[in-house]
Every structure is written in structure tokens, then in C-alpha cells.
N, C-alpha and C. Protein backbone atom coordinates (compact mmCIF):
# COMPACT_ATOMS: atom_id res chain seq x y z
N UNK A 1 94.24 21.77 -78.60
CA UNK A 1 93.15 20.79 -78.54
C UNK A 1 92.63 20.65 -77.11
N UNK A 2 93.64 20.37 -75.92
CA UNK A 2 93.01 20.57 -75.13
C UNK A 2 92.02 21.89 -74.40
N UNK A 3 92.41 23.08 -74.32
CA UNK A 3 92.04 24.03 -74.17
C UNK A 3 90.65 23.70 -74.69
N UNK A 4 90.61 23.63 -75.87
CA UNK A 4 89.14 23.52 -77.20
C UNK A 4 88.47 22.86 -76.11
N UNK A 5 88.60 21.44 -75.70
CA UNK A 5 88.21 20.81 -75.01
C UNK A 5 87.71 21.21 -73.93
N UNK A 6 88.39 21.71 -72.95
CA UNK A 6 88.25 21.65 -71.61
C UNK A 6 86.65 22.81 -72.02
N UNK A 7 86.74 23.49 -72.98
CA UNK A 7 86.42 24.45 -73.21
C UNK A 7 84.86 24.19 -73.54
N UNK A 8 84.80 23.01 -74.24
CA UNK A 8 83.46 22.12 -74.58
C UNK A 8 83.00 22.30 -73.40
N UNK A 9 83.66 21.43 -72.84
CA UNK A 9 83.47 20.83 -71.34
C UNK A 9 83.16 21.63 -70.65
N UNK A 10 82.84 22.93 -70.63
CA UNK A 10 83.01 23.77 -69.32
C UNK A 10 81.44 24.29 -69.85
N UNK A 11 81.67 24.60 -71.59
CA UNK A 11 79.48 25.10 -71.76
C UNK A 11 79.07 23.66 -71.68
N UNK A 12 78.89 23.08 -71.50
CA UNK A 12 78.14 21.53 -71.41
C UNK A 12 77.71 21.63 -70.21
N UNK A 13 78.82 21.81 -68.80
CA UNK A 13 78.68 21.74 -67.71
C UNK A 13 77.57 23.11 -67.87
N UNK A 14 78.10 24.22 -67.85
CA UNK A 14 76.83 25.17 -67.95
C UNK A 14 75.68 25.10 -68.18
N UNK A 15 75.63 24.89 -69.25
CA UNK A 15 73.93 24.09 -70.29
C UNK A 15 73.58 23.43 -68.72
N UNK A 16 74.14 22.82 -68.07
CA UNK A 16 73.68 21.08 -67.26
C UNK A 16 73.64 22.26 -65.99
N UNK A 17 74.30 22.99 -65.35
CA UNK A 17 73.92 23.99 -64.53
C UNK A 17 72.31 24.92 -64.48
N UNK A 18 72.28 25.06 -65.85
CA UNK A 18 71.41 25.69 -65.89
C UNK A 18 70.00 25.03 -65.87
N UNK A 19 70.11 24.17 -66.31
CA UNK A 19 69.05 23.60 -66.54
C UNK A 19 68.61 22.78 -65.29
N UNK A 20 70.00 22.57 -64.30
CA UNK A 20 69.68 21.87 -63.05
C UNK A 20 68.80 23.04 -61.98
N UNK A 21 69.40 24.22 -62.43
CA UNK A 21 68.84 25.74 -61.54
C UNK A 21 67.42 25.62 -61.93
N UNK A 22 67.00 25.71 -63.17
CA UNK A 22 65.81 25.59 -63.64
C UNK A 22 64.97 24.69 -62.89
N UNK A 23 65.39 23.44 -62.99
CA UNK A 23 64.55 22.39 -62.15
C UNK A 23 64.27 22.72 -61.16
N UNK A 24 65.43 23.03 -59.83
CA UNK A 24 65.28 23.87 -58.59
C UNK A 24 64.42 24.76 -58.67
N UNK A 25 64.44 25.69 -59.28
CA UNK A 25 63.01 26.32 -58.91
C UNK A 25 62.12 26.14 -59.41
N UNK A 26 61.38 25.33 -60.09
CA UNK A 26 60.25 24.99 -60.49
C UNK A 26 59.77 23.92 -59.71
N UNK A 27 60.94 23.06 -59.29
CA UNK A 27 60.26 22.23 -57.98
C UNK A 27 60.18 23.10 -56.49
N UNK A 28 60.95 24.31 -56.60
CA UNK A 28 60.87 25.03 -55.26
C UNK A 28 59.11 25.93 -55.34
N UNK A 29 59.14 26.23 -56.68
CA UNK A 29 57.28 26.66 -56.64
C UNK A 29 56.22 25.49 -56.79
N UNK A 30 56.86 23.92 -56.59
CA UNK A 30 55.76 23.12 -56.18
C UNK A 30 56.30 22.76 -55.00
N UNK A 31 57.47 22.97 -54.14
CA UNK A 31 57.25 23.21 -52.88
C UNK A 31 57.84 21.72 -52.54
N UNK A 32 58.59 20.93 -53.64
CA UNK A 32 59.32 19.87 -53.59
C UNK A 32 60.20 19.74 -53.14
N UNK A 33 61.52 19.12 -52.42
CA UNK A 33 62.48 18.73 -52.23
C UNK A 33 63.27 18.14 -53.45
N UNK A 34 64.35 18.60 -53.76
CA UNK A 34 65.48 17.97 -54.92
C UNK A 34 66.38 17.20 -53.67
């Protein structure tokens, strides 16, 4: 169970990685600061 878990936990964090990368550069081609 834990394993399963940690395991959730680790594509969630990903998904949330990725999507934070995403932001970064789409505010880096409007030339924004994060």
C-alpha cells in the first residue's frame, strides 16, 4: 500500500511538474517573471 502510494504521489507530483514547466515557458515567451 505504501509503495502504491508513494507511487500516486510521485505522477501527481509529475502532472504538477509539468504543467509548472509549461507555465514557465509560456510566461518566458511573454517575457514574464514567475
Amino acid at each position: 500500500m505504501k509503495s502504491k502510494n508513494s507511487k500516486t504521489v510521485r505522477t501527481v507530483k509529475s502532472e504538477e511538474n509539468k504543467e509548472e514547466t509549461r507555465k514557465k515557458e509560456k510566461c518566458r515567451d511573454l517575457a514574464c517573471q514567475v
